[in-house]
N, C-alpha and C. Protein backbone atom coordinates (compact mmCIF):
# COMPACT_ATOMS: atom_id res chain seq x y z
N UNK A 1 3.54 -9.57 19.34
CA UNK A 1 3.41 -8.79 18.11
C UNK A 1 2.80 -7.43 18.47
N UNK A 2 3.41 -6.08 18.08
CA UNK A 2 2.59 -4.83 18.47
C UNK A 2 1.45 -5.11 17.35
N UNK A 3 0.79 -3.69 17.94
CA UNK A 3 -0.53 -3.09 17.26
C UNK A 3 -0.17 -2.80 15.77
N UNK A 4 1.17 -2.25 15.54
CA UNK A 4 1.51 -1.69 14.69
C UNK A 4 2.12 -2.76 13.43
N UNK A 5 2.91 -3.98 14.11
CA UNK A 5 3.29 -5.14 13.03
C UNK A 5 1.74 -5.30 12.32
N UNK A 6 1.06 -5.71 13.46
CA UNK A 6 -0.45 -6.42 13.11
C UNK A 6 -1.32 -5.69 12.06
N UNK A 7 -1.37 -4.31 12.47
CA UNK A 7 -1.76 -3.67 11.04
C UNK A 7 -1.49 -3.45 9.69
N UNK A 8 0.09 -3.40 10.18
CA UNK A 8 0.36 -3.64 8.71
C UNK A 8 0.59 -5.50 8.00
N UNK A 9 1.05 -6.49 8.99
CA UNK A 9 0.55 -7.01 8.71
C UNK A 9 -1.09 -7.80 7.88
N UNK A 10 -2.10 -7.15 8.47
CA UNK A 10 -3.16 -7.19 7.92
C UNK A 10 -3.41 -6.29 6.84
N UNK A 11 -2.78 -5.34 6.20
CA UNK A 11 -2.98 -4.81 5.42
C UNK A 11 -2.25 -5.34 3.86
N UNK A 12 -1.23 -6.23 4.27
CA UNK A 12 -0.32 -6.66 3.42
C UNK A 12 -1.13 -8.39 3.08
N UNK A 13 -1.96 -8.65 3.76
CA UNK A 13 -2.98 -9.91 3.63
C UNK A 13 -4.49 -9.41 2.86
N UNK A 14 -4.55 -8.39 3.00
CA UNK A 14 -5.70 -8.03 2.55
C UNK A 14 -5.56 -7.71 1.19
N UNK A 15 -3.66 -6.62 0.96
CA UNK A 15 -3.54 -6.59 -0.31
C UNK A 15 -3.15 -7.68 -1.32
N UNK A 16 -2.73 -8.85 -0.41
CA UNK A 16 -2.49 -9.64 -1.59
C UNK A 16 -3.20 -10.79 -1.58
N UNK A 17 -4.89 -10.84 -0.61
CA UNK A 17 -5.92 -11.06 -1.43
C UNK A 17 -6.49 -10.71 -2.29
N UNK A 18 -6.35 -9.12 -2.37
CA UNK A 18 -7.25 -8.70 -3.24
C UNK A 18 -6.35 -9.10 -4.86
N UNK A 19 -5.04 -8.91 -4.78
CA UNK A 19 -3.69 -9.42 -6.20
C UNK A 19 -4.83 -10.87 -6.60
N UNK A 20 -4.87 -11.70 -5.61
CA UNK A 20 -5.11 -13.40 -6.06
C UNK A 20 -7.02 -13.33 -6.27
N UNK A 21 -7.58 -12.42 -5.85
CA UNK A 21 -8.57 -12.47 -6.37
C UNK A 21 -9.33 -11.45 -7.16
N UNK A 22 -8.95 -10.50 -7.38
CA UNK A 22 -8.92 -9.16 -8.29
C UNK A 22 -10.32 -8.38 -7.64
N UNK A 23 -10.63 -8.43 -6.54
CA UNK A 23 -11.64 -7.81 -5.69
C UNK A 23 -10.56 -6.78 -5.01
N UNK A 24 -10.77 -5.70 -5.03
CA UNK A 24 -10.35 -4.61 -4.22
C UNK A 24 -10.66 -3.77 -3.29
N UNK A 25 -12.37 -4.07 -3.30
CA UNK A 25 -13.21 -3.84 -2.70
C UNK A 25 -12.81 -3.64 -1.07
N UNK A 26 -11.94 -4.73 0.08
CA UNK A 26 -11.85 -4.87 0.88
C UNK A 26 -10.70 -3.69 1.22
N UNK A 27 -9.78 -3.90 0.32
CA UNK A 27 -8.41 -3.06 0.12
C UNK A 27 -8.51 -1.48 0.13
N UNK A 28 -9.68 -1.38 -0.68
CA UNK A 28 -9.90 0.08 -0.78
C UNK A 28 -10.54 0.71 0.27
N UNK A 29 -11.37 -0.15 1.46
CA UNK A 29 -12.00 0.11 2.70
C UNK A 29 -11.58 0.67 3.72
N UNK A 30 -9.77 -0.16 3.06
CA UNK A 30 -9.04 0.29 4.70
C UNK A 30 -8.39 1.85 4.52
N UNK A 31 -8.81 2.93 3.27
CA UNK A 31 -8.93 3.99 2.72
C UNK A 31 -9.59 5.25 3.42
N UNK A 32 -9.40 6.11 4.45
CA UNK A 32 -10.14 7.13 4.51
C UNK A 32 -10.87 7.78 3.22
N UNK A 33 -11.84 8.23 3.24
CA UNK A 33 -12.55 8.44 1.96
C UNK A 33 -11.62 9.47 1.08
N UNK A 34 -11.05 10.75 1.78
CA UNK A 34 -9.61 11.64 1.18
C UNK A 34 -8.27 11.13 1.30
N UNK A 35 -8.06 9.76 1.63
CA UNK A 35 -6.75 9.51 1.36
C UNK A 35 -6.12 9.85 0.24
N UNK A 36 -4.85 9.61 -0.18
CA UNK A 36 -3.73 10.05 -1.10
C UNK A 36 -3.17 8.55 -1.07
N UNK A 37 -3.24 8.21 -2.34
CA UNK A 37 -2.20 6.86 -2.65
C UNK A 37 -0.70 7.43 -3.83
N UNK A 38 0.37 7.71 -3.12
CA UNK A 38 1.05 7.94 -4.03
C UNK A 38 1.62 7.39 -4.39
N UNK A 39 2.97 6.79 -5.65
CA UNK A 39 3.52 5.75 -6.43
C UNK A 39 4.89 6.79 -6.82
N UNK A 40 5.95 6.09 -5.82
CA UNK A 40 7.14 6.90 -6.65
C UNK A 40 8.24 6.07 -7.03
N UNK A 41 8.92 6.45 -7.96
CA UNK A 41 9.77 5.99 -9.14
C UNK A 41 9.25 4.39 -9.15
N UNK A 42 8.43 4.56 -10.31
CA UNK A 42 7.82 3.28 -10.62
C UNK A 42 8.49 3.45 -12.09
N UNK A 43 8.30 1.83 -12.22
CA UNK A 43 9.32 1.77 -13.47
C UNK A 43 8.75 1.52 -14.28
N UNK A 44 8.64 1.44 -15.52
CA UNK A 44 9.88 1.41 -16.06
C UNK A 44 11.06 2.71 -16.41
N UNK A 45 10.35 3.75 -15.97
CA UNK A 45 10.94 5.22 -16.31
C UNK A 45 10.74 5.56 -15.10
N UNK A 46 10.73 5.44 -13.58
CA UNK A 46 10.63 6.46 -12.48
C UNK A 46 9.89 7.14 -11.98
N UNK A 47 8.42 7.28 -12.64
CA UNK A 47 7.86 8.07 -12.74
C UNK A 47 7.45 7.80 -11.31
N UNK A 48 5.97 9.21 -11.42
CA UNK A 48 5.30 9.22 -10.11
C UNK A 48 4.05 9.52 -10.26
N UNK A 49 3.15 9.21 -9.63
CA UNK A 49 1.64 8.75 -9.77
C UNK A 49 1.23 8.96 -8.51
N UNK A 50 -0.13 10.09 -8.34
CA UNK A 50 -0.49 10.23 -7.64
C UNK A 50 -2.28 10.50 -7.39
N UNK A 51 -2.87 10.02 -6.27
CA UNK A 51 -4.42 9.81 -6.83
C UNK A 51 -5.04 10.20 -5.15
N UNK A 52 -6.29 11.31 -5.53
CA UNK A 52 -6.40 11.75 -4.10
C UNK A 52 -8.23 11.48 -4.23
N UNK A 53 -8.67 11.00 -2.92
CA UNK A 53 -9.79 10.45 -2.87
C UNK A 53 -9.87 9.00 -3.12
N UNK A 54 -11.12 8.67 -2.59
CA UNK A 54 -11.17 7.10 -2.70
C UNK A 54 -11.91 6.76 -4.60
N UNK A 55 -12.58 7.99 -5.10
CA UNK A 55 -13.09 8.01 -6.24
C UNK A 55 -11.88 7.54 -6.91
N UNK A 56 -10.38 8.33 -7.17
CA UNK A 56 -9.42 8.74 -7.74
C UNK A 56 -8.56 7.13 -7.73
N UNK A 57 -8.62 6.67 -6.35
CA UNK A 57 -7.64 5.06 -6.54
C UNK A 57 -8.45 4.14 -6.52
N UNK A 58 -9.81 4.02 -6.66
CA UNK A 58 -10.61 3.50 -6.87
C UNK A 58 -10.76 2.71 -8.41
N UNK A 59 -10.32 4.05 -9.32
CA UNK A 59 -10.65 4.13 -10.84
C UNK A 59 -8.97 3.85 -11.06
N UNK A 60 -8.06 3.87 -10.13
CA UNK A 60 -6.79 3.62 -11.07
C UNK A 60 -6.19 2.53 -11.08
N UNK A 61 -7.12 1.86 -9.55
CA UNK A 61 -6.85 0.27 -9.25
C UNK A 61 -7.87 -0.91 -10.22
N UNK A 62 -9.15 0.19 -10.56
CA UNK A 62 -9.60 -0.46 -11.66
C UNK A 62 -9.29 -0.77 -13.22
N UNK A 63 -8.60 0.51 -13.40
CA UNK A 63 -7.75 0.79 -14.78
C UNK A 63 -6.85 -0.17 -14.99
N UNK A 64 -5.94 -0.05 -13.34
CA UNK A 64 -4.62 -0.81 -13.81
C UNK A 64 -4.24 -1.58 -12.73
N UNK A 65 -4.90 -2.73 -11.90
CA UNK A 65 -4.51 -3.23 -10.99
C UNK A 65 -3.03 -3.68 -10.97
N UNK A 66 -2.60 -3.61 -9.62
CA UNK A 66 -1.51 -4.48 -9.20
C UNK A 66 -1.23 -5.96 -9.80
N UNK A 67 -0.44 -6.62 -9.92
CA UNK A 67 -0.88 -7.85 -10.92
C UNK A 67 0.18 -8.55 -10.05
N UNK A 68 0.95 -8.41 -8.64
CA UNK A 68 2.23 -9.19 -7.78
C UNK A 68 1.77 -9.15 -6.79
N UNK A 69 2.23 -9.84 -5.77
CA UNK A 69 1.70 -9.53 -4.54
C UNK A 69 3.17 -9.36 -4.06
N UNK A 70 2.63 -8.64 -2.20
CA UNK A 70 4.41 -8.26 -1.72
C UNK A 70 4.43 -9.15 0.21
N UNK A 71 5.57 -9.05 0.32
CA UNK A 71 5.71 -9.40 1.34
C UNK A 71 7.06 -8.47 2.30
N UNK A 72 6.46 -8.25 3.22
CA UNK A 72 7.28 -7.50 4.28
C UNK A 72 8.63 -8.16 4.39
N UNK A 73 9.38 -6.91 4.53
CA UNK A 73 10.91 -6.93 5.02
C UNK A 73 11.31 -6.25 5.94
N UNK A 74 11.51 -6.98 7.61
CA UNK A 74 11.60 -6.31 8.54
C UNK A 74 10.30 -5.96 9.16
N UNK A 75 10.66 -5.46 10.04
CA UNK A 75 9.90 -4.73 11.20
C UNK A 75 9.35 -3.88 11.16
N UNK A 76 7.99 -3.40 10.78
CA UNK A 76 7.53 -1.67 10.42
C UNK A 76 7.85 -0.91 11.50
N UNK A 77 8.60 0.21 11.31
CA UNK A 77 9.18 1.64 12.40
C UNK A 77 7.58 2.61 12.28
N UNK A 78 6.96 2.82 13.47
CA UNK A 78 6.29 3.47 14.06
C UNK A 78 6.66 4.91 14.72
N UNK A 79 5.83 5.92 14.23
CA UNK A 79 6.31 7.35 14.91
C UNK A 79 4.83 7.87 14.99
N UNK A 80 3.99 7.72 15.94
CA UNK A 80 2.98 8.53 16.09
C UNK A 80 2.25 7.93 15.31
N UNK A 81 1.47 8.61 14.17
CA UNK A 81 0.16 7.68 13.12
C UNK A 81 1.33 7.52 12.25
N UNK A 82 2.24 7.45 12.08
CA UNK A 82 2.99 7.33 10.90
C UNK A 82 3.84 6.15 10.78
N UNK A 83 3.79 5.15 9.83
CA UNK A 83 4.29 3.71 9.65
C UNK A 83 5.20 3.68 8.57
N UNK A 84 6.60 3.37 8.54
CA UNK A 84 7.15 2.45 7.71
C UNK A 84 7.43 1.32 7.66
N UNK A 85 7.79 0.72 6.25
CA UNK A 85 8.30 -0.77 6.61
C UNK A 85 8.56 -0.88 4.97
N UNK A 86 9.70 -1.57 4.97
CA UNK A 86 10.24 -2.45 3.43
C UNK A 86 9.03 -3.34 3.26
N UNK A 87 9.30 -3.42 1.83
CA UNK A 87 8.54 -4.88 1.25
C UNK A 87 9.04 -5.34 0.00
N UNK A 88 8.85 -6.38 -0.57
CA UNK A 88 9.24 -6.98 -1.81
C UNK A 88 8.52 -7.49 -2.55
N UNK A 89 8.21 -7.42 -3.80
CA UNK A 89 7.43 -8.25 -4.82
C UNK A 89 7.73 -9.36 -4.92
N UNK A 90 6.69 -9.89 -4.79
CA UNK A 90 7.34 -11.65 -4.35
C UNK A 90 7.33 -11.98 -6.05
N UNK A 91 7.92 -11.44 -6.99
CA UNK A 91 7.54 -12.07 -8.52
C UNK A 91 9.41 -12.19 -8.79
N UNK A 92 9.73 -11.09 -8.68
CA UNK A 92 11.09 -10.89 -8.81
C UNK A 92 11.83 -10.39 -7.43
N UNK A 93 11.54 -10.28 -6.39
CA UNK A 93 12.13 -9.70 -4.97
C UNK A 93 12.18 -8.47 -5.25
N UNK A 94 12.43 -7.09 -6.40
CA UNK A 94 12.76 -6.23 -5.85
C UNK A 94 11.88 -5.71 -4.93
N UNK A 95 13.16 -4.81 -4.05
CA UNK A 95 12.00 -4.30 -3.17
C UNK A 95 11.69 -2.70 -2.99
N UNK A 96 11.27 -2.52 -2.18
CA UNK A 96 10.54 -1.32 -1.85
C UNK A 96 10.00 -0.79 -0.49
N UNK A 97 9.35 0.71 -0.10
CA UNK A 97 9.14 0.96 0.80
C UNK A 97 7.37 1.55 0.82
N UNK A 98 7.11 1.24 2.02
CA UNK A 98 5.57 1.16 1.90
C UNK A 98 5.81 2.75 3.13
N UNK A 99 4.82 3.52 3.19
CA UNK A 99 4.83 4.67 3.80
C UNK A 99 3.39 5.20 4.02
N UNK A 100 2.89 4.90 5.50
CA UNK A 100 1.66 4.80 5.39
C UNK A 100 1.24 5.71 6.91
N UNK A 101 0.39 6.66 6.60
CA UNK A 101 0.03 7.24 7.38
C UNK A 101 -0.87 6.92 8.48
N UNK A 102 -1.78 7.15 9.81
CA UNK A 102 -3.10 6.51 9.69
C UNK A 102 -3.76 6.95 10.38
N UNK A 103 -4.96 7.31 10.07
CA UNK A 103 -5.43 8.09 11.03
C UNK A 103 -6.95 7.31 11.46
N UNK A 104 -6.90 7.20 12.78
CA UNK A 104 -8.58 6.62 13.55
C UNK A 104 -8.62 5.26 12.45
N UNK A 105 -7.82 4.42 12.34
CA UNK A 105 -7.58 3.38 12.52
C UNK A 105 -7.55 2.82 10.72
N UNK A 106 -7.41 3.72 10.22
CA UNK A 106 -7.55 3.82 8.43
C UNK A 106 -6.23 4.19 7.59
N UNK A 107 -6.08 4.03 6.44
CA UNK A 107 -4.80 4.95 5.88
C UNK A 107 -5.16 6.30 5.08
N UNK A 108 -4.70 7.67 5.93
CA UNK A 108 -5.80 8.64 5.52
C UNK A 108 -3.92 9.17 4.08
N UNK A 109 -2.83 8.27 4.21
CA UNK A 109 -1.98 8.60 3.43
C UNK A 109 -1.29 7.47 3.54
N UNK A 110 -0.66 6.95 1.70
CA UNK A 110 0.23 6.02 1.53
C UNK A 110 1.04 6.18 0.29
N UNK A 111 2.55 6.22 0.72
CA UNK A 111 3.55 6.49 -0.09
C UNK A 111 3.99 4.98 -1.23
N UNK A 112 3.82 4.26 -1.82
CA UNK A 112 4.91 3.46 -2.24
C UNK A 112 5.67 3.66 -3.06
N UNK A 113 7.19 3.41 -2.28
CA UNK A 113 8.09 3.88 -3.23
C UNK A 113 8.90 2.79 -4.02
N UNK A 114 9.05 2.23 -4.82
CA UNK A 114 9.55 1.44 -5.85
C UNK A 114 11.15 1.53 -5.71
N UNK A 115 11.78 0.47 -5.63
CA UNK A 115 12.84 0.12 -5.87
C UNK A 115 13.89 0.95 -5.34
């Protein structure tokens, strides 16, 4: 297994502990303190949502948590600090793409893009 499955692996365990136990606490750690969590074409209309600082997804994961958990599809593609990889909501399968930056061993940027 690379360095790179394993992280995101562990990041995809951490997030969908935090789904089954509504603690986010751990989730939000693996956060450079200025990260960017962005949300694109989320549905039900497409929209896009974007939250910079750990203050900023802190308060939006509190507002409006995640309520599915997801599971990887495929192999995450590695380029330097920069990670992709599919995933799916394990509630209904659709899926999606996770887009995650990382810097000194954190996510100092993360894209998810919806469907």
């Amino acid at each position: 297994m690379s360095s790179v499955t394993k992280f995101v692996g562990e990041y995809v365990q951490t997030f969908n502990a935090a789904i089954a136990s509504g603690d986010f606490s751990r989730l939000l750690a693996q956060y450079t303190d200025d990260a960017v969590l962005r949300f694109e074409n989320v549905p039900p209309d497409s929209s896009t949502l974007e939250y910079a600082g750990r203050k900023a997804f802190t308060a939006a994961y509190s507002e409006n948590p995640p309520d599915d958990q997801i599971e990887l599809i495929g192999e995450p593609v590695a380029d330097g600090g920069h990670v992709v990889t599919g995933f799916a909501w394990r509630r209904d399968q659709s899926a999606g793409v996770l887009d995650l930056t990382v810097t000194d061993g954190l996510i100092s940027r993360i894209i998810v893009i919806f469907g």
